[in-house]
PDB file of N, CA and C in Angstrom:
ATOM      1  N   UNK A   1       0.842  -1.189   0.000  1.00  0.00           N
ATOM      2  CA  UNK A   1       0.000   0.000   0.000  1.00  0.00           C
ATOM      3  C   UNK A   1       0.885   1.249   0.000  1.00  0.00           C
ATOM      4  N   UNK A   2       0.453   2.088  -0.644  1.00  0.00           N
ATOM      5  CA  UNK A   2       0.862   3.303  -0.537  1.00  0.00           C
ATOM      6  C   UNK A   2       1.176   4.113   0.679  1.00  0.00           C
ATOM      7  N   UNK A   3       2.129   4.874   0.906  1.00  0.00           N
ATOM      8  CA  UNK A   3       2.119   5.773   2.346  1.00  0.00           C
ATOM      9  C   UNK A   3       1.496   6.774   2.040  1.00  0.00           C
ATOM     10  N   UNK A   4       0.628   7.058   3.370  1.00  0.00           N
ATOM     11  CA  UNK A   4      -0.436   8.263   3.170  1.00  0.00           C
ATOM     12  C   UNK A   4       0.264   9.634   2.636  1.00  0.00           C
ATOM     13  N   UNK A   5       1.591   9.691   2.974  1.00  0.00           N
ATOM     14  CA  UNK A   5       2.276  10.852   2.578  1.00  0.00           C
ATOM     15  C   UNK A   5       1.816  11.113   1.076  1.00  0.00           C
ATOM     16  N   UNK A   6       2.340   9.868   0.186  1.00  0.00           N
ATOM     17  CA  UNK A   6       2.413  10.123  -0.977  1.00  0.00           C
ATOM     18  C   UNK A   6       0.923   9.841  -1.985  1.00  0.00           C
ATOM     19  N   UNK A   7      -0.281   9.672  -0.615  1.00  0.00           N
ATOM     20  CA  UNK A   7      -1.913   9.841  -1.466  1.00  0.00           C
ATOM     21  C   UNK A   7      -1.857  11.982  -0.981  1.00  0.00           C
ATOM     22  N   UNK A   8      -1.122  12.385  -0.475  1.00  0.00           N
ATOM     23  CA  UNK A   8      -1.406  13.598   0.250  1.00  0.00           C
ATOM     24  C   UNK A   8      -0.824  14.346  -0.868  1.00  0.00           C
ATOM     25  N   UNK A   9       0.542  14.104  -1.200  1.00  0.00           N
ATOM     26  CA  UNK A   9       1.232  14.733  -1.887  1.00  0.00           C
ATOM     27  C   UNK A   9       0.899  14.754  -3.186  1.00  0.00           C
ATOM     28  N   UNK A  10       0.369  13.524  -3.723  1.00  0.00           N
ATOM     29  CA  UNK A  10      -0.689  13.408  -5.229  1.00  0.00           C
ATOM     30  C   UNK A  10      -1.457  14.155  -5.078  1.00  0.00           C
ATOM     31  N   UNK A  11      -2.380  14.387  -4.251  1.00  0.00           N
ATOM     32  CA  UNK A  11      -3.629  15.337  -4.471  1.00  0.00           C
ATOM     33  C   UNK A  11      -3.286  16.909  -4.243  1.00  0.00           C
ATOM     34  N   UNK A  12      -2.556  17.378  -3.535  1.00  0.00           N
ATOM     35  CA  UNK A  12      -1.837  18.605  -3.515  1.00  0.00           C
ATOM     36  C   UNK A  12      -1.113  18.973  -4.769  1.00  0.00           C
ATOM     37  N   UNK A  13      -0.648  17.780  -5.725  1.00  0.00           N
ATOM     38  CA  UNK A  13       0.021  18.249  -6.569  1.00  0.00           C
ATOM     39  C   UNK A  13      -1.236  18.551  -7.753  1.00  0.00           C
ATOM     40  N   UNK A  14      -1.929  17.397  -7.448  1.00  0.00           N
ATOM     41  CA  UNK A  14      -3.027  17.699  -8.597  1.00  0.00           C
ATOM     42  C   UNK A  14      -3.882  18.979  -8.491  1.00  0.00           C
ATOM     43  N   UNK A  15      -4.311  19.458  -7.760  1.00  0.00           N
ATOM     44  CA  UNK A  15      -4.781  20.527  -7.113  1.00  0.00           C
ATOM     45  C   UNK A  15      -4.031  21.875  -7.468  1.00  0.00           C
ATOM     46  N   UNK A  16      -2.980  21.899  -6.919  1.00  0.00           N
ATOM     47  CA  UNK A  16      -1.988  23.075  -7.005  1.00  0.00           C
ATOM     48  C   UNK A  16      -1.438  23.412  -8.800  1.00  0.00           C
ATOM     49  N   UNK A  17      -1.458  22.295  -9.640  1.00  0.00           N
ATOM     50  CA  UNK A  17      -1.143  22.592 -10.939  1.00  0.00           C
ATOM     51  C   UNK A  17      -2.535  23.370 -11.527  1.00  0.00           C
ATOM     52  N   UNK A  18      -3.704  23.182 -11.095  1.00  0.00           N
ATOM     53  CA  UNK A  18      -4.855  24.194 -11.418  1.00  0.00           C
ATOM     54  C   UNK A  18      -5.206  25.161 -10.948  1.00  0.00           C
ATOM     55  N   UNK A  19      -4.459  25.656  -9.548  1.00  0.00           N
ATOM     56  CA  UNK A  19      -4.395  26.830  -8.901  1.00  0.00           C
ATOM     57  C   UNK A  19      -5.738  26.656  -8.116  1.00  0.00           C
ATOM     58  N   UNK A  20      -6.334  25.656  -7.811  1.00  0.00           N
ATOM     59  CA  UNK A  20      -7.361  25.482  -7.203  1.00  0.00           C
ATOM     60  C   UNK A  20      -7.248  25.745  -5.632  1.00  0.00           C
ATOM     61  N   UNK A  21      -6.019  25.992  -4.883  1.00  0.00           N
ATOM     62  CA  UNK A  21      -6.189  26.353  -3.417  1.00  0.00           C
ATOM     63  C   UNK A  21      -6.735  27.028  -2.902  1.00  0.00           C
ATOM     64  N   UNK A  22      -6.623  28.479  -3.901  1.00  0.00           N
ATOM     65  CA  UNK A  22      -7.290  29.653  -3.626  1.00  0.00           C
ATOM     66  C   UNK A  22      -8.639  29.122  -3.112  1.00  0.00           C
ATOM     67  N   UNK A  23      -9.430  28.588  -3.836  1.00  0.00           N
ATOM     68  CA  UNK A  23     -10.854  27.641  -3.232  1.00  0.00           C
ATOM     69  C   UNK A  23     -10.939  26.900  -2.254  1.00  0.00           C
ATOM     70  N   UNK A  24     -10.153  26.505  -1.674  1.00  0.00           N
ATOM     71  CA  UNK A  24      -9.877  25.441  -0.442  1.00  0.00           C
ATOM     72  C   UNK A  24      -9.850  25.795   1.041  1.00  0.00           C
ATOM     73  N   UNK A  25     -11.133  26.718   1.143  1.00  0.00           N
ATOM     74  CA  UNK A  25     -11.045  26.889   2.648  1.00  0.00           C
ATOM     75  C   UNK A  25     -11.447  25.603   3.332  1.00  0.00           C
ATOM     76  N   UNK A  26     -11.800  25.432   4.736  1.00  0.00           N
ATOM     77  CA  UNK A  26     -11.884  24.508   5.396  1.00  0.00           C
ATOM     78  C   UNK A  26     -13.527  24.318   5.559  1.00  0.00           C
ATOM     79  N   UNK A  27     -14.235  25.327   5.128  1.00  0.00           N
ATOM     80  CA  UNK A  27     -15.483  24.814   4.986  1.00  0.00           C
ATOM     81  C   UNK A  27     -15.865  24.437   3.704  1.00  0.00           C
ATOM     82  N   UNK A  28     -15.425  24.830   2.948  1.00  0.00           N
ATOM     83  CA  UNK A  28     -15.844  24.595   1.340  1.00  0.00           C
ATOM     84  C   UNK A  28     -15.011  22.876   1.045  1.00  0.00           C
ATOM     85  N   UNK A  29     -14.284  22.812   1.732  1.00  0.00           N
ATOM     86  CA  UNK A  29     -13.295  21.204   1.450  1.00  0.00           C
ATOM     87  C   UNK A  29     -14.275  20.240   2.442  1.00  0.00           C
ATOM     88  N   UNK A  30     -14.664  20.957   3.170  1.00  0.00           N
ATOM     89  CA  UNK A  30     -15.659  19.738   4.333  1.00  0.00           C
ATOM     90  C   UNK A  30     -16.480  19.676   3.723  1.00  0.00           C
ATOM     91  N   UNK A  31     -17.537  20.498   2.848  1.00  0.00           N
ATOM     92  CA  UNK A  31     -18.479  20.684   2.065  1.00  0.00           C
ATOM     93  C   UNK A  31     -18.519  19.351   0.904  1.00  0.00           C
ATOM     94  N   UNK A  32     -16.978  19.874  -0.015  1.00  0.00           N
ATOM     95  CA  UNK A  32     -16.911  18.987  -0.696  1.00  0.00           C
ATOM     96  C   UNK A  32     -16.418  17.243  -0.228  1.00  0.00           C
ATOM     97  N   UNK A  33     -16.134  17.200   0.967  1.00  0.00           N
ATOM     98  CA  UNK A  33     -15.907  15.457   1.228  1.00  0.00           C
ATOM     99  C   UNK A  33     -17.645  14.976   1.389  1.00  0.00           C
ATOM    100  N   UNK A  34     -17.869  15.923   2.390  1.00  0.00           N
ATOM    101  CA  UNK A  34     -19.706  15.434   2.414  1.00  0.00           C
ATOM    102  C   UNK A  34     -20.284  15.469   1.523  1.00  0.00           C
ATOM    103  N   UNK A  35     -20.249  16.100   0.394  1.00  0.00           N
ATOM    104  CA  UNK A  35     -20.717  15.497  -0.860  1.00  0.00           C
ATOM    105  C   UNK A  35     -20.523  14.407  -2.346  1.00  0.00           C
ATOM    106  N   UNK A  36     -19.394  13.891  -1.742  1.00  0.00           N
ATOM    107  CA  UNK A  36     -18.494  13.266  -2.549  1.00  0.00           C
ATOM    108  C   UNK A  36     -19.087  11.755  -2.018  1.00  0.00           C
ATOM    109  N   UNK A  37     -19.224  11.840   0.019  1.00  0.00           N
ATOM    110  CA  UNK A  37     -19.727  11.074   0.684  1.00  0.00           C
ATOM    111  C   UNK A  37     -21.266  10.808   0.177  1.00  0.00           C
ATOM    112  N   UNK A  38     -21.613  11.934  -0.009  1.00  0.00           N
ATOM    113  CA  UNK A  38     -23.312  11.344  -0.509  1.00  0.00           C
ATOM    114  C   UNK A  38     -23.719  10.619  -1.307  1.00  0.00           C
ATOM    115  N   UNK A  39     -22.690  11.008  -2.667  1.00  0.00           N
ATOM    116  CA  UNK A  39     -21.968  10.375  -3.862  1.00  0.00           C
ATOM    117  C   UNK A  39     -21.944   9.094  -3.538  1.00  0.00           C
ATOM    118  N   UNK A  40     -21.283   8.538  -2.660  1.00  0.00           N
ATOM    119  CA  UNK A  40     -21.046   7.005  -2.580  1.00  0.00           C
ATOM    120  C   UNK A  40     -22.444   6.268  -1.740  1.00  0.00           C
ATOM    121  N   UNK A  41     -23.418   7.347  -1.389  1.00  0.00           N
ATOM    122  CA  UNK A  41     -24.472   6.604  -0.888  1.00  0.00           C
ATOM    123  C   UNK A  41     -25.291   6.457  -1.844  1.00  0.00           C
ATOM    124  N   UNK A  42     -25.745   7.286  -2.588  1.00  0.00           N
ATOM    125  CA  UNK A  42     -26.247   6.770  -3.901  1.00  0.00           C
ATOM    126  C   UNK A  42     -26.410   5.982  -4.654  1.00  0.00           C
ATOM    127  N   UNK A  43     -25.371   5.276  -5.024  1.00  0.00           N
ATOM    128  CA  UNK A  43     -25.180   3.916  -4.784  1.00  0.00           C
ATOM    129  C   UNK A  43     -26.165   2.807  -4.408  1.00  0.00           C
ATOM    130  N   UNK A  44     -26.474   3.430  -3.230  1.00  0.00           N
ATOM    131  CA  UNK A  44     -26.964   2.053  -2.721  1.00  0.00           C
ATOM    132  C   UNK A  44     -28.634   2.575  -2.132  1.00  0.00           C
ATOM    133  N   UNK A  45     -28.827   4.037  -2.160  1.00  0.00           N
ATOM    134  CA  UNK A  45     -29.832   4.307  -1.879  1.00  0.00           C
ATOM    135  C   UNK A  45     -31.148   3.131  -2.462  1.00  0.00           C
ATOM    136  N   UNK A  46     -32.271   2.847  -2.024  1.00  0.00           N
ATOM    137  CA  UNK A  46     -33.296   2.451  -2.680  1.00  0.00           C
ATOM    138  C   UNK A  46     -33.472   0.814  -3.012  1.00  0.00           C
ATOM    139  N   UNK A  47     -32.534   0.432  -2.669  1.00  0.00           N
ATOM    140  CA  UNK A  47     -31.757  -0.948  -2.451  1.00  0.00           C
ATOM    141  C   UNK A  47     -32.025  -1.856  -1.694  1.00  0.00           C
ATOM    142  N   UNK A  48     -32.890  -3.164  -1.905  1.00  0.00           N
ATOM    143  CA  UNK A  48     -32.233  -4.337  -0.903  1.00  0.00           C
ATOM    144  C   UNK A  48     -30.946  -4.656  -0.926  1.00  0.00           C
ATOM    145  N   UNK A  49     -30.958  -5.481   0.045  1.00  0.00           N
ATOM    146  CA  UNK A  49     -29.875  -6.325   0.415  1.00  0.00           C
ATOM    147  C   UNK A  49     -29.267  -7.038  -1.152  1.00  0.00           C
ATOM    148  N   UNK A  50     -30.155  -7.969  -2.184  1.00  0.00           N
ATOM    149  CA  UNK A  50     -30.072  -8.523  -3.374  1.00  0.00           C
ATOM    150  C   UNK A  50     -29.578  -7.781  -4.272  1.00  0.00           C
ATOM    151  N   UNK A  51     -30.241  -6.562  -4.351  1.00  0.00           N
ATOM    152  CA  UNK A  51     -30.103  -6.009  -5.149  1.00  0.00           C
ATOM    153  C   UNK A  51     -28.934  -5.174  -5.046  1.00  0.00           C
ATOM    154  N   UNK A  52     -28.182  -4.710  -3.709  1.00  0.00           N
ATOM    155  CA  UNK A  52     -27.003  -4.279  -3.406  1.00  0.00           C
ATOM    156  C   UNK A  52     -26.186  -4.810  -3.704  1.00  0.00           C
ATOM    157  N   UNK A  53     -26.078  -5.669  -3.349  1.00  0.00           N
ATOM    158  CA  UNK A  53     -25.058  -7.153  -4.037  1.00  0.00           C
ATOM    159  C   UNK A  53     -24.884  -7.275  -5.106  1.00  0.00           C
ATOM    160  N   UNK A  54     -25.686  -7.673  -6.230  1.00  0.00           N
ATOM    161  CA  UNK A  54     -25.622  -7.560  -7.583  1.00  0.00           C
ATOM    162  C   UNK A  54     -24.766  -5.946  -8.456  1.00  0.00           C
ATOM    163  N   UNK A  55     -25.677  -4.729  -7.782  1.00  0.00           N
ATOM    164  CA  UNK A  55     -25.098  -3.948  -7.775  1.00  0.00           C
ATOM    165  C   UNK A  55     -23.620  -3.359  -8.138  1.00  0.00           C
ATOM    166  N   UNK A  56     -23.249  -3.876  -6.732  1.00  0.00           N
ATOM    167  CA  UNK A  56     -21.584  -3.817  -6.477  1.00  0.00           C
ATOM    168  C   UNK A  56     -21.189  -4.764  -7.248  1.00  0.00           C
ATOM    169  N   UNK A  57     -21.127  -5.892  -7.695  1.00  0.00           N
ATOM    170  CA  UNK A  57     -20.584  -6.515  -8.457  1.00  0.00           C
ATOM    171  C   UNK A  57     -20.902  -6.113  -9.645  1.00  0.00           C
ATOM    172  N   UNK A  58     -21.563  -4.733 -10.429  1.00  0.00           N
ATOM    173  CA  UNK A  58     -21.517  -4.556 -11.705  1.00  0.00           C
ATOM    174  C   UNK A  58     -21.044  -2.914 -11.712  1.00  0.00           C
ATOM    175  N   UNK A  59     -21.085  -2.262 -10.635  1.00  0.00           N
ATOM    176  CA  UNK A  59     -20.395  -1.146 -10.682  1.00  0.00           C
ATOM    177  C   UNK A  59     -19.476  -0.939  -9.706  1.00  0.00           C
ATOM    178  N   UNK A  60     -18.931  -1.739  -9.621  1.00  0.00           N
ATOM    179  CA  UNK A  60     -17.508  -1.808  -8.505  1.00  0.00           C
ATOM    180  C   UNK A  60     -16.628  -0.638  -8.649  1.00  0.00           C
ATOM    181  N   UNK A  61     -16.153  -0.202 -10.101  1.00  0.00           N
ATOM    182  CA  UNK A  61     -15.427   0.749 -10.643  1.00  0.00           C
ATOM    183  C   UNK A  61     -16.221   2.076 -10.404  1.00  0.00           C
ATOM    184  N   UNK A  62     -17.565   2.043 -10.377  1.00  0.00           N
ATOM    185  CA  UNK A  62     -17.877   3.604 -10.187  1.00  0.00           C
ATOM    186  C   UNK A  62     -18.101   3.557  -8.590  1.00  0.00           C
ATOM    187  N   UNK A  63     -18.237   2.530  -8.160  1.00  0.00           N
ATOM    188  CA  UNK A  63     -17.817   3.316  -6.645  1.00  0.00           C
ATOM    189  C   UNK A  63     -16.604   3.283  -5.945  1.00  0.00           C
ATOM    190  N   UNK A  64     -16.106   2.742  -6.335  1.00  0.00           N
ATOM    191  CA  UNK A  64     -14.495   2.848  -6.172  1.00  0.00           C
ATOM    192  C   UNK A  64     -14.367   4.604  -6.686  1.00  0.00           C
ATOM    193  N   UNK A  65     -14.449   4.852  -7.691  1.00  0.00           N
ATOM    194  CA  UNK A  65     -14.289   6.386  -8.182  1.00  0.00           C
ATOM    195  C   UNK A  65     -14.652   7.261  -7.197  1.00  0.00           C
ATOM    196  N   UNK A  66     -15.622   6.761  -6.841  1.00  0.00           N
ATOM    197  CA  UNK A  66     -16.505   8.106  -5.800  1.00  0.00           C
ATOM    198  C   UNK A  66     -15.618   8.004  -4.194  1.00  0.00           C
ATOM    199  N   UNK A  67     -15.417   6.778  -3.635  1.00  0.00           N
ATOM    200  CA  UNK A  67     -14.715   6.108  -2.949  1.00  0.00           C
ATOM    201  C   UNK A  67     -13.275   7.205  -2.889  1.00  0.00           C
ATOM    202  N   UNK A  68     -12.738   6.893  -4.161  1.00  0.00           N
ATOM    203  CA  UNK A  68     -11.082   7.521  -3.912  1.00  0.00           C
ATOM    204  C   UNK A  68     -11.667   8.920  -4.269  1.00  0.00           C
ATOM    205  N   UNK A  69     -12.691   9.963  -4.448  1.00  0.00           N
ATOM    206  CA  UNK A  69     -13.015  11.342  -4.128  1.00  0.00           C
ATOM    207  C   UNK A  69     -13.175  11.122  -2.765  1.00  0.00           C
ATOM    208  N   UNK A  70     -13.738  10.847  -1.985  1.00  0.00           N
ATOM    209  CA  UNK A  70     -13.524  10.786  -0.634  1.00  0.00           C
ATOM    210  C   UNK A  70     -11.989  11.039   0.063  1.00  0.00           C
ATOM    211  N   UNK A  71     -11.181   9.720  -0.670  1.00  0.00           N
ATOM    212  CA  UNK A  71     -10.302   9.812  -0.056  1.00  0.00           C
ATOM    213  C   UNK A  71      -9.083  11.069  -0.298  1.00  0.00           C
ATOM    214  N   UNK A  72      -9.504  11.831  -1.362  1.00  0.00           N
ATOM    215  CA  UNK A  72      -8.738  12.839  -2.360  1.00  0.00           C
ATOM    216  C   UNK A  72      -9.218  14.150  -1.090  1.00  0.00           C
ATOM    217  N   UNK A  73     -10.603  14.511  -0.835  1.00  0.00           N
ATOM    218  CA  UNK A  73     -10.387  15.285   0.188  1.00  0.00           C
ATOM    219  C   UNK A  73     -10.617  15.440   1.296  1.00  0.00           C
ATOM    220  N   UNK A  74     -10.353  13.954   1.624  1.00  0.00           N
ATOM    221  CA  UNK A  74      -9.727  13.628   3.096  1.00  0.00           C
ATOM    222  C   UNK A  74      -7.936  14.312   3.186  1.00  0.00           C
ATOM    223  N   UNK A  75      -7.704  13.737   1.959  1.00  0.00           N
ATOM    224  CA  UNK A  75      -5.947  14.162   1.915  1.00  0.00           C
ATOM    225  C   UNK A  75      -5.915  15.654   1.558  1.00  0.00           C
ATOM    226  N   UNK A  76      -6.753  16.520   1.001  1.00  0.00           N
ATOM    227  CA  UNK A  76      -6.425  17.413   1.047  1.00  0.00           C
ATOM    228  C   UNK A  76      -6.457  18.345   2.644  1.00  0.00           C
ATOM    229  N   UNK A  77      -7.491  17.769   3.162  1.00  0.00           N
ATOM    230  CA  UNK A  77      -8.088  18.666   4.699  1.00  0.00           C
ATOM    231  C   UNK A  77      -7.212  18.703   5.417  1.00  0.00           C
ATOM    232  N   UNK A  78      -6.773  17.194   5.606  1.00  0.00           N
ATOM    233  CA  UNK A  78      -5.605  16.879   6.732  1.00  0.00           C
ATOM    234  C   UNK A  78      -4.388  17.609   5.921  1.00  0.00           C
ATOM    235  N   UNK A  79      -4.202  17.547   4.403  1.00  0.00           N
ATOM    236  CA  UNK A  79      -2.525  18.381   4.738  1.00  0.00           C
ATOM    237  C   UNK A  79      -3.196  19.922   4.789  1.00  0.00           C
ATOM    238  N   UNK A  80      -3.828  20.421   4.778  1.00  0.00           N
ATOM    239  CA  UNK A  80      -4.136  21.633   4.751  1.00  0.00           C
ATOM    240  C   UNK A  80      -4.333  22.365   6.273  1.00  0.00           C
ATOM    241  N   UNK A  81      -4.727  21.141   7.467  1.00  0.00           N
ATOM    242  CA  UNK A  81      -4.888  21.419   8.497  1.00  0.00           C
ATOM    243  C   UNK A  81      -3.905  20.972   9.565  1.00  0.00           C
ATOM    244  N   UNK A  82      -2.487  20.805   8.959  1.00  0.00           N
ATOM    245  CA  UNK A  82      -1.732  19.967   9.273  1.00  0.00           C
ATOM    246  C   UNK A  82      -1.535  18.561  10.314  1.00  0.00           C
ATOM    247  N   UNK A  83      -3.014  17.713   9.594  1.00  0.00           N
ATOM    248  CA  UNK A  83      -2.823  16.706  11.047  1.00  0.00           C
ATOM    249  C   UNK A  83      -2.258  15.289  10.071  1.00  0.00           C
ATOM    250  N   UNK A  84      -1.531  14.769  11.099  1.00  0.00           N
ATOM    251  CA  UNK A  84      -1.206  13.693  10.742  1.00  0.00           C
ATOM    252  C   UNK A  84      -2.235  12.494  10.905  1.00  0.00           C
ATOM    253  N   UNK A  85      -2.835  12.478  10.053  1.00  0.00           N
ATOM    254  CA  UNK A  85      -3.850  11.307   9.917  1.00  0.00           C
ATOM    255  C   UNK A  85      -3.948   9.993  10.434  1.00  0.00           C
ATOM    256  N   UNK A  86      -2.837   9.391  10.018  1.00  0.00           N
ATOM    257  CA  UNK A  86      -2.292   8.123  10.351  1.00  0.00           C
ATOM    258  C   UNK A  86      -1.967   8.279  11.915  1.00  0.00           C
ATOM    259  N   UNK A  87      -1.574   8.872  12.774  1.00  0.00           N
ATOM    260  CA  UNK A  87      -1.561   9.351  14.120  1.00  0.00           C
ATOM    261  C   UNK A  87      -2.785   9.523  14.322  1.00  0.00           C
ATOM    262  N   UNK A  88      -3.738  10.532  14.147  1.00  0.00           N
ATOM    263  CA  UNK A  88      -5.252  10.553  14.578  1.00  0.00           C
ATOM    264  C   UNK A  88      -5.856   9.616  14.165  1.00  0.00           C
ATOM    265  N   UNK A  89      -5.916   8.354  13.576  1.00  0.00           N
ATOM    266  CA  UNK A  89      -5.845   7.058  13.119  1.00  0.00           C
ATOM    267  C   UNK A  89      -5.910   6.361  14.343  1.00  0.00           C
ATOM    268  N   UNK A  90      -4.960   6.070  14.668  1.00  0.00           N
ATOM    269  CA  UNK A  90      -4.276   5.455  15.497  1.00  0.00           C
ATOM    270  C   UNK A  90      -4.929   5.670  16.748  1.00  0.00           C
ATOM    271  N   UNK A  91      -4.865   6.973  16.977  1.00  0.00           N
ATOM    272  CA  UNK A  91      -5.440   7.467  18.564  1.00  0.00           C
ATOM    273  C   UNK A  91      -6.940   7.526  18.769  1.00  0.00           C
ATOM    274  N   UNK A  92      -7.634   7.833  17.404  1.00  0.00           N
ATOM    275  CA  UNK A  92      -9.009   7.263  17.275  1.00  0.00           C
ATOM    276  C   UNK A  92      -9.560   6.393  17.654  1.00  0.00           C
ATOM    277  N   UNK A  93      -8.615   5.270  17.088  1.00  0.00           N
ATOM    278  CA  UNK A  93      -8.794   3.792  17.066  1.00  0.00           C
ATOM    279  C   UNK A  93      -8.768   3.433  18.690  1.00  0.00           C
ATOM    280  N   UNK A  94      -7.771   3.850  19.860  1.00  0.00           N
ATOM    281  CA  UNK A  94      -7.456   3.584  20.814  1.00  0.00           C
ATOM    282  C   UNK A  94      -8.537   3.892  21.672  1.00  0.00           C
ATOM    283  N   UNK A  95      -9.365   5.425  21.466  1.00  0.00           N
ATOM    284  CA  UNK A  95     -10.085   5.930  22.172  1.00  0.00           C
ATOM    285  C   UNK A  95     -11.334   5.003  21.850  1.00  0.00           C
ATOM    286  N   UNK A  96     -11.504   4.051  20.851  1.00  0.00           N
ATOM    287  CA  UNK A  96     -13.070   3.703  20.338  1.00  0.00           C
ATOM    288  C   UNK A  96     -12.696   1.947  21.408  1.00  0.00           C
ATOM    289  N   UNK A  97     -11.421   1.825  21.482  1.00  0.00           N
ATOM    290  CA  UNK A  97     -11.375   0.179  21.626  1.00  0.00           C
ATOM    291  C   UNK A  97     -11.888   0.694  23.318  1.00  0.00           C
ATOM    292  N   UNK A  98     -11.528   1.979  23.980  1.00  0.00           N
ATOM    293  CA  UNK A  98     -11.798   1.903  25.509  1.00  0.00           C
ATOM    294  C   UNK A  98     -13.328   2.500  25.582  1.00  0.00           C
ATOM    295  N   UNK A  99     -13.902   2.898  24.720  1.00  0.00           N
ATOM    296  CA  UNK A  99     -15.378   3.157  24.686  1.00  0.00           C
ATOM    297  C   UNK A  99     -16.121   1.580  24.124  1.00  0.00           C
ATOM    298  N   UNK A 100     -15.401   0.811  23.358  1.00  0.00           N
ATOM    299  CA  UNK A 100     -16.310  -0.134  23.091  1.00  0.00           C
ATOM    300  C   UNK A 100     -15.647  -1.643  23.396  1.00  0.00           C
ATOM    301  N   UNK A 101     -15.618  -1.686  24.662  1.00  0.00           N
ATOM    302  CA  UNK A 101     -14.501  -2.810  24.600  1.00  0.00           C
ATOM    303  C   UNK A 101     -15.343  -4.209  24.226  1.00  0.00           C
ATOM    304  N   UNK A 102     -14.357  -5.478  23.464  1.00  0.00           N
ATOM    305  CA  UNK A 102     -14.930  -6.553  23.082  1.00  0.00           C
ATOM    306  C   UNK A 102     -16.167  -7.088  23.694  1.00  0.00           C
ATOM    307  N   UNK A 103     -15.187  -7.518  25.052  1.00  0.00           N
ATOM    308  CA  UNK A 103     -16.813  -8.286  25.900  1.00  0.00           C
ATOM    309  C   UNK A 103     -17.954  -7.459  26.376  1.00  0.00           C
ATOM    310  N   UNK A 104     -18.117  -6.021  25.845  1.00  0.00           N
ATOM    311  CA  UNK A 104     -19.180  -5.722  25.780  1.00  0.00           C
ATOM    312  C   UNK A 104     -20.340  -5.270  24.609  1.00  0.00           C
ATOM    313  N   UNK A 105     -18.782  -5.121  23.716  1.00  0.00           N
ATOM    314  CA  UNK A 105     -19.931  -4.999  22.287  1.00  0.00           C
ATOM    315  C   UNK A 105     -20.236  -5.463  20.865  1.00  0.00           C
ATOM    316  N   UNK A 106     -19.215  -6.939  21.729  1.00  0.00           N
ATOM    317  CA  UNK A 106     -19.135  -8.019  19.973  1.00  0.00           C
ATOM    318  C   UNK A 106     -20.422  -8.142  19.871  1.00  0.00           C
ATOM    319  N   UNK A 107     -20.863  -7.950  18.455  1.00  0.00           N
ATOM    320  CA  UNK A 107     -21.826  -8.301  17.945  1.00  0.00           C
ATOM    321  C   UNK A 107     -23.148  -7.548  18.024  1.00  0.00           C
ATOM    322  N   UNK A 108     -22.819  -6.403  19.111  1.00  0.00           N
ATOM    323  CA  UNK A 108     -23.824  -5.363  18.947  1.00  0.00           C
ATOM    324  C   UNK A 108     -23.475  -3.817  17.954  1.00  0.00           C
ATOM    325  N   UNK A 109     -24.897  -3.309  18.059  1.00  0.00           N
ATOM    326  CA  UNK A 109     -24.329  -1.966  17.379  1.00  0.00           C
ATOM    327  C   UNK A 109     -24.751  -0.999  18.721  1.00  0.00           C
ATOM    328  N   UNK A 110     -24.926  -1.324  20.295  1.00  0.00           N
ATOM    329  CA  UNK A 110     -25.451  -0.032  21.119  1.00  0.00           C
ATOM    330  C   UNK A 110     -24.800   0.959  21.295  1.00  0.00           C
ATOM    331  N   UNK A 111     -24.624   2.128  21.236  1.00  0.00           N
ATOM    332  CA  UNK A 111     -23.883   3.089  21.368  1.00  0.00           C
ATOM    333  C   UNK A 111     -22.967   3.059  22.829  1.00  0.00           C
ATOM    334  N   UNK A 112     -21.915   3.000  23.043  1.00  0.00           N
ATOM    335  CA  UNK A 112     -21.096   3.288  24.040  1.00  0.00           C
ATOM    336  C   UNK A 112     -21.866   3.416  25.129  1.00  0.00           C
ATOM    337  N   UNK A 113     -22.966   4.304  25.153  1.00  0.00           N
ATOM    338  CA  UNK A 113     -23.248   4.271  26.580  1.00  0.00           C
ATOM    339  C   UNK A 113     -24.489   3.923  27.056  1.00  0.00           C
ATOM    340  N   UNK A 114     -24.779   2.749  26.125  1.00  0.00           N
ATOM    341  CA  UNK A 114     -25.759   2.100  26.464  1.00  0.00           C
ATOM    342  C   UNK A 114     -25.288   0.756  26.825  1.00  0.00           C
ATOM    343  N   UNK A 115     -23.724   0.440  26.696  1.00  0.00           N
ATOM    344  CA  UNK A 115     -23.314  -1.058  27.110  1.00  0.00           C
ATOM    345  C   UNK A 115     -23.693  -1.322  28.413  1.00  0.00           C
TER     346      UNK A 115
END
């Protein structure tokens, strides 16, 4: 897999050769991941279970597309807001395992503080 550095540094470069920063405040880039995100719900809006399935196995490639827009300004936010992702990753991950620990929430979906 790729290091996140160099999905960060692709999209900055792609970006910056169109002079598109000027556009890139931090609400207009949150704007655009949440809609990129909606993008990939679409997808599946309106959908059984059957029919989801089938689905994805015939447009795998267009949601994959919408998929890596997600991930394009995810990488732009974080280098723009200088966080290290892969660190808030990490520490995310740590804070969710002590809010949801195994023997209380394999196999459920209750929110943390309903365990």
């Amino acid at each position: 897999m790729a290091d996140w550095k160099d999905f960060q540094k692709k999209a900055i470069e792609f970006r910056d050769a169109r002079d598109w920063k000027q556009f890139h405040n931090p609400k207009d880039v949150a704007l655009s991941l949440v809609l990129e995100a909606a993008e990939v719900m679409e997808h599946f809006q309106w959908k059984n279970t059957k029919e989801m399935e089938e689905y994805v196995r015939t447009h795998k490639g267009e949601i994959a597309d919408e998929l890596a827009d997600v991930l394009y300004w995810i990488a732009i936010m974080s280098s723009d807001l200088k966080i290290d992702l892969p660190k808030a990753f990490e520490e995310k991950l740590e804070k969710s395992n002590k809010k949801y620990p195994i023997e209380k929430s394999k196999g459920k979906h209750t929110k943390y503080n309903e365990l």
